[in-house]
Protein backbone atom coordinates (compact mmCIF):
# COMPACT_ATOMS: atom_id res chain seq x y z
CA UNK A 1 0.00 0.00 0.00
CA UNK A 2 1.12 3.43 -0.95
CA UNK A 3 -0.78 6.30 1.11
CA UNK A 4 0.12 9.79 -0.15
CA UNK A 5 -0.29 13.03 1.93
CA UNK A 6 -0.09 16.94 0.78
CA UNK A 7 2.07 17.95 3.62
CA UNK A 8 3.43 16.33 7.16
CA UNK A 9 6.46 17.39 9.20
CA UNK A 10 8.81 14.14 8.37
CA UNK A 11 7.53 10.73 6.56
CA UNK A 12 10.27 8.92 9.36
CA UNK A 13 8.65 10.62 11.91
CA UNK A 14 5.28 10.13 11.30
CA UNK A 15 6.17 6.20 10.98
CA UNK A 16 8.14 6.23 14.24
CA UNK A 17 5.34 7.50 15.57
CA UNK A 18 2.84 4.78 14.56
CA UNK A 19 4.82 1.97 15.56
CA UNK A 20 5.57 3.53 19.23
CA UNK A 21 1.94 3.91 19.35
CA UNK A 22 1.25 0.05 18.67
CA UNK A 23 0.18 0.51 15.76
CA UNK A 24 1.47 -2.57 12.96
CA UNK A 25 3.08 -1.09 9.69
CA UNK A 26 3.77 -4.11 7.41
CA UNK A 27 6.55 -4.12 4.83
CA UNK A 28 5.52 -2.99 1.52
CA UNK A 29 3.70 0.23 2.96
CA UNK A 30 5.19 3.65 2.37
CA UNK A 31 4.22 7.28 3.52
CA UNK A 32 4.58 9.78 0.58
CA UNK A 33 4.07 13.40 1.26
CA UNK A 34 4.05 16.34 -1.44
CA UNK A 35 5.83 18.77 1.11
CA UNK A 36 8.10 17.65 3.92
CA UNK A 37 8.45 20.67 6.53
CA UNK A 38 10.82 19.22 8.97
CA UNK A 39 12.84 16.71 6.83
CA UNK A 40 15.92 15.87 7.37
CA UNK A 41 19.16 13.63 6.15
CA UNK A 42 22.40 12.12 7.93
CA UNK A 43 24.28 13.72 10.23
CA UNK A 44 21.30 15.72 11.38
CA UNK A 45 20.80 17.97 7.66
CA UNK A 46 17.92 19.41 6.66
CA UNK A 47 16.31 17.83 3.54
CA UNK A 48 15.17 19.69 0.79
CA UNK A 49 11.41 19.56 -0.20
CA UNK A 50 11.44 20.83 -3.24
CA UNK A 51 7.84 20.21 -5.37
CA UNK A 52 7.51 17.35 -7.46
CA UNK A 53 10.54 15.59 -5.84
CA UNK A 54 10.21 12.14 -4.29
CA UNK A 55 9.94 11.93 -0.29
CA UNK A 56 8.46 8.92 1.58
CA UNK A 57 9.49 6.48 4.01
CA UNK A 58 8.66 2.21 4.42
CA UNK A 59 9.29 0.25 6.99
CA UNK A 60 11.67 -2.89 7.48
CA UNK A 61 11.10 -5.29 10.27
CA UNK A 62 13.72 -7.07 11.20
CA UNK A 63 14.13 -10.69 12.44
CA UNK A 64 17.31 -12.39 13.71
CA UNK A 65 17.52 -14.49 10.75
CA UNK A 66 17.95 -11.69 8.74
CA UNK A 67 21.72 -10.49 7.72
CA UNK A 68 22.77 -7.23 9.92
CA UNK A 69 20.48 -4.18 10.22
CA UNK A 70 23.23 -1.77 9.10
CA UNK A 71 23.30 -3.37 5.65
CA UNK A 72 19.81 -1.93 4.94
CA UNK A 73 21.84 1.38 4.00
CA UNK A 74 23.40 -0.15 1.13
CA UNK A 75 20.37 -2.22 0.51
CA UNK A 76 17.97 0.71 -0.14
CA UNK A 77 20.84 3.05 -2.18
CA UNK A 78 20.69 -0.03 -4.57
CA UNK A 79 17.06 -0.08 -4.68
CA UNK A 80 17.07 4.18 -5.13
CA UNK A 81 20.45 2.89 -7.97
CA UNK A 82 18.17 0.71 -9.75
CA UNK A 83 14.37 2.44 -10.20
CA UNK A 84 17.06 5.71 -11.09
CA UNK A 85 19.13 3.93 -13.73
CA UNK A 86 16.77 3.86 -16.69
CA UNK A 87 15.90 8.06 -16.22
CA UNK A 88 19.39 9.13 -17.25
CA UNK A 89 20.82 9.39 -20.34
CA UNK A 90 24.29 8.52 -19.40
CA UNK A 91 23.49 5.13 -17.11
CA UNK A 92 27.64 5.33 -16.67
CA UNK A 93 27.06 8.96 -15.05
CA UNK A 94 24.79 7.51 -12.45
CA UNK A 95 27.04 5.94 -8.73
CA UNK A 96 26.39 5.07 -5.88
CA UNK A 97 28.62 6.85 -2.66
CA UNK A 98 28.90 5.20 0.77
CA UNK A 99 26.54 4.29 2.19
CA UNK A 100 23.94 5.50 0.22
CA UNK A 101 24.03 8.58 -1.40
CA UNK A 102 23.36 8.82 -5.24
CA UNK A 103 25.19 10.58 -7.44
CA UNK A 104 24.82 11.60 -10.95
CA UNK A 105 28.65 12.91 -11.68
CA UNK A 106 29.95 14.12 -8.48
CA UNK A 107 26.45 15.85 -7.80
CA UNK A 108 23.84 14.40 -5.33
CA UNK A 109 20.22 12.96 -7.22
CA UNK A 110 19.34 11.47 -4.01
CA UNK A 111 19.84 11.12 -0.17
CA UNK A 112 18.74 8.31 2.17
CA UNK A 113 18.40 8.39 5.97
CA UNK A 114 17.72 4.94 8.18
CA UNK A 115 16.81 5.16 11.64
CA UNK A 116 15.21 1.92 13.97
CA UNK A 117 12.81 1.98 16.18
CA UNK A 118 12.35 -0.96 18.34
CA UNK A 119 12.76 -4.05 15.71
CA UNK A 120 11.99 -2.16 12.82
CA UNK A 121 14.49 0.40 10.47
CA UNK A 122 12.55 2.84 9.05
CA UNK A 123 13.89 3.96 5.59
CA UNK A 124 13.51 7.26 4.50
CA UNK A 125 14.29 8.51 0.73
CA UNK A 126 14.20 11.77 -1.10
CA UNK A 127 15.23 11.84 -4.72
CA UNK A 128 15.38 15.33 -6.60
CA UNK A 129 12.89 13.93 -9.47
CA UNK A 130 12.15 18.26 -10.74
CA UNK A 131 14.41 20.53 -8.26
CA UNK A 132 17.88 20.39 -6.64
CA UNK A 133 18.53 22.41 -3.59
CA UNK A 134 21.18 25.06 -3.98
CA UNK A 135 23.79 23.82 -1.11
CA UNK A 136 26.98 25.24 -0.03
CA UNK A 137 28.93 22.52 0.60
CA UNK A 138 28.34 19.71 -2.63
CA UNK A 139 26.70 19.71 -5.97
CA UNK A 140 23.36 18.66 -6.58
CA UNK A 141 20.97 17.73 -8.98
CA UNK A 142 17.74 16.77 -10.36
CA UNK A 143 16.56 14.59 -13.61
CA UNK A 144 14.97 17.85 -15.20
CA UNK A 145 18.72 18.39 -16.20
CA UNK A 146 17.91 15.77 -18.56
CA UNK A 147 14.29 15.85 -19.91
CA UNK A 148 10.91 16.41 -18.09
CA UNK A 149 10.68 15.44 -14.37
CA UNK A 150 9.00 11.61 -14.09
CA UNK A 151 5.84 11.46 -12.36
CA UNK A 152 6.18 11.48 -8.78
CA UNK A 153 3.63 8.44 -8.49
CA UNK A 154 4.83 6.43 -10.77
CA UNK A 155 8.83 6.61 -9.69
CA UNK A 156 6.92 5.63 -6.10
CA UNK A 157 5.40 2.41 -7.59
CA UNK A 158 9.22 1.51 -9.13
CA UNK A 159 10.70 2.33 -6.32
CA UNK A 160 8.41 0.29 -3.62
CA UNK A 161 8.79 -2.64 -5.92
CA UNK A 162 12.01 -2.30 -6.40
CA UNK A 163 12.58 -2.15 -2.84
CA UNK A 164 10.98 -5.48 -2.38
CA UNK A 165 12.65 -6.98 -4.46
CA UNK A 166 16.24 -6.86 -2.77
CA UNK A 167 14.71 -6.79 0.53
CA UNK A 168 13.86 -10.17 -0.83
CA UNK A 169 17.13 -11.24 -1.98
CA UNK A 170 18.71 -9.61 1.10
CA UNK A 171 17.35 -12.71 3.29
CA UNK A 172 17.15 -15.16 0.24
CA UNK A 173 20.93 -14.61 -0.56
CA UNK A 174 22.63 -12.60 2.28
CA UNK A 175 25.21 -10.42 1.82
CA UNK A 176 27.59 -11.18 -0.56
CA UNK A 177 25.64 -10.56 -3.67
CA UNK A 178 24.48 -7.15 -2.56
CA UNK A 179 28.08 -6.66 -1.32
CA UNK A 180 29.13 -7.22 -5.05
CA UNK A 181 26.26 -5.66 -7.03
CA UNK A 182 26.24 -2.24 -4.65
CA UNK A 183 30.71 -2.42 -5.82
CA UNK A 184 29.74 -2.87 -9.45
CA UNK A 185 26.99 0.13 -8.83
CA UNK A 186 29.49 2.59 -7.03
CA UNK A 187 32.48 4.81 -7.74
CA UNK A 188 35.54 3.56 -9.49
CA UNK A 189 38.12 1.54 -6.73
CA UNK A 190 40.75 3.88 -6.71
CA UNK A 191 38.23 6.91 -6.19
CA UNK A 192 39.92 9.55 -4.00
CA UNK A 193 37.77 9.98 -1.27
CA UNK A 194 37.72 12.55 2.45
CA UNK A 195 36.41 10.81 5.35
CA UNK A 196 35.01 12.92 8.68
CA UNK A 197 34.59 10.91 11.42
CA UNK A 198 32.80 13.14 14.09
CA UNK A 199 35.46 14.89 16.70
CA UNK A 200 37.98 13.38 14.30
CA UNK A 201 40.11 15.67 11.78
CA UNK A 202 39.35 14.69 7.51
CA UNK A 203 41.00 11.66 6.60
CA UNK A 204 42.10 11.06 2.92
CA UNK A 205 42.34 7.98 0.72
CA UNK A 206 41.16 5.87 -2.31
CA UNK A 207 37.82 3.67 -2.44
CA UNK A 208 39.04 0.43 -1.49
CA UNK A 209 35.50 -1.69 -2.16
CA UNK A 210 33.34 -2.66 1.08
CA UNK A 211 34.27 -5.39 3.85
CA UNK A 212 32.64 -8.36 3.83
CA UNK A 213 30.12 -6.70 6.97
CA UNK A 214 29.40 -3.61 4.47
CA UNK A 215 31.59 -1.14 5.99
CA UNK A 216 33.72 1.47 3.34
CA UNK A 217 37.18 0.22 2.81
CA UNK A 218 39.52 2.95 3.02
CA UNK A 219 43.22 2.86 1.70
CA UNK A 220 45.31 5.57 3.30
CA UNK A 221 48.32 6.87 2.05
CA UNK A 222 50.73 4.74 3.73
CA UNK A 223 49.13 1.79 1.89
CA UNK A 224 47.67 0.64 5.05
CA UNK A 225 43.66 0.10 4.65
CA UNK A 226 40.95 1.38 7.27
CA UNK A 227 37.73 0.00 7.40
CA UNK A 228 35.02 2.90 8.08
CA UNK A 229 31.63 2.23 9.89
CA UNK A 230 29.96 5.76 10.49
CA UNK A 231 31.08 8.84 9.42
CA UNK A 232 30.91 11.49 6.35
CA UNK A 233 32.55 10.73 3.34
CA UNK A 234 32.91 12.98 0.46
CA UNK A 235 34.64 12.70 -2.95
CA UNK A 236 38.21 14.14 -2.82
């Protein structure tokens, strides 16, 4: 089920808030909203809400069968990779940055932000289908460089199935495959890349692929490689 709404404060939040309440969300249900007031990304950014652009959130519940939680990241960049890859012109153009970001060039198409709440992750997605913000600090950009902007509802019904589909190879296969497929989908190896770990100064060094848990793979200039789990990374 997809249930659209004009406006809200935050898709994430207004799922958080459901399932604190008691209330069940199953998989395969998202929250779209035309206008996001209070939207935000990672490391605590305000998101963009630009008309016409794609912001909703779904719901993943996990089990203990299931491979790690923190692997959902890369899980739904692929998914946001793969209903994104046939609206460019230039499918080459189109990577994926760790953990989820999605570039066109160097310039951000789309941002991702996944937060739990008791057994669940709720994922949260905004894709600049007609407007970019105008940000100080990185490029952006939206797919009306290219042609008209797709319709919002009908990127939502790729995307949701999308979605389900490598949520379902997520526990059918585990890892490895997405592991391999989100390599194949991202930067060059070699990529020079910053990394910020918070408190921590910027770190520099070349895309090294993922570990096998998902985390970046960072080779440093001493030839010595780091393996990241949290932090900002940008390309160099």
């Amino acid at each position: 089920m997809i249930e659209y709404i004009l406006e809200t404060g935050s898709t994430n939040d207004d799922l958080a808030a459901r399932l604190s309440s008691g209330e069940r969300v199953s998989e395969g249900d998202w929250l779209v909203a035309d206008r996001q007031t209070s939207g935000r990304g990672r490391q605590g950014r305000e998101w963009f809400d630009g008309s016409g652009n794609f912001m909703g959130s779904t719901v993943v519940n996990v089990s203990q069968s299931d491979p790690p939680a923190s692997t959902l990241a890369l899980l739904t960049g692929l998914a946001t990779y793969e209903a994104c890859l046939a609206l460019v012109p230039d499918p080459q153009a189109l990577s994926l940055k760790w953990p989820n970001d999605l570039l066109i060039g160097r310039a951000k198409l789309a941002g991702i932000l996944l937060e739990g709440q008791g057994s669940a992750v709720i994922a949260g997605i905004g894709v600049n289908l007609a407007a970019a913000p105008d940000l100080p600090d990185r490029e952006t950009v939206s797919l009306t460089k290219f042609g008209p902007a797709p319709a919002r509802d009908s990127f939502t019904e790729k995307l949701a199935a999308q979605f389900d589909t490598e949520l379902e190879r997520w526990r059918t296969y585990g890892l490895e495959p997405l592991l391999r497929r989100w390599i194949n989908a991202a930067h060059p190896l070699g990529t020079p890349l910053t990394f910020h770990e918070t408190g921590a100064t910027i770190q520099s060094g070349k895309f090294a692929g993922l570990a096998d848990d998902g985390s970046l793979l960072l080779r440093l200039a001493d030839g010595s490689t780091r393996a990241i789990h949290a932090g900002d990374v940008m390309l160099a």
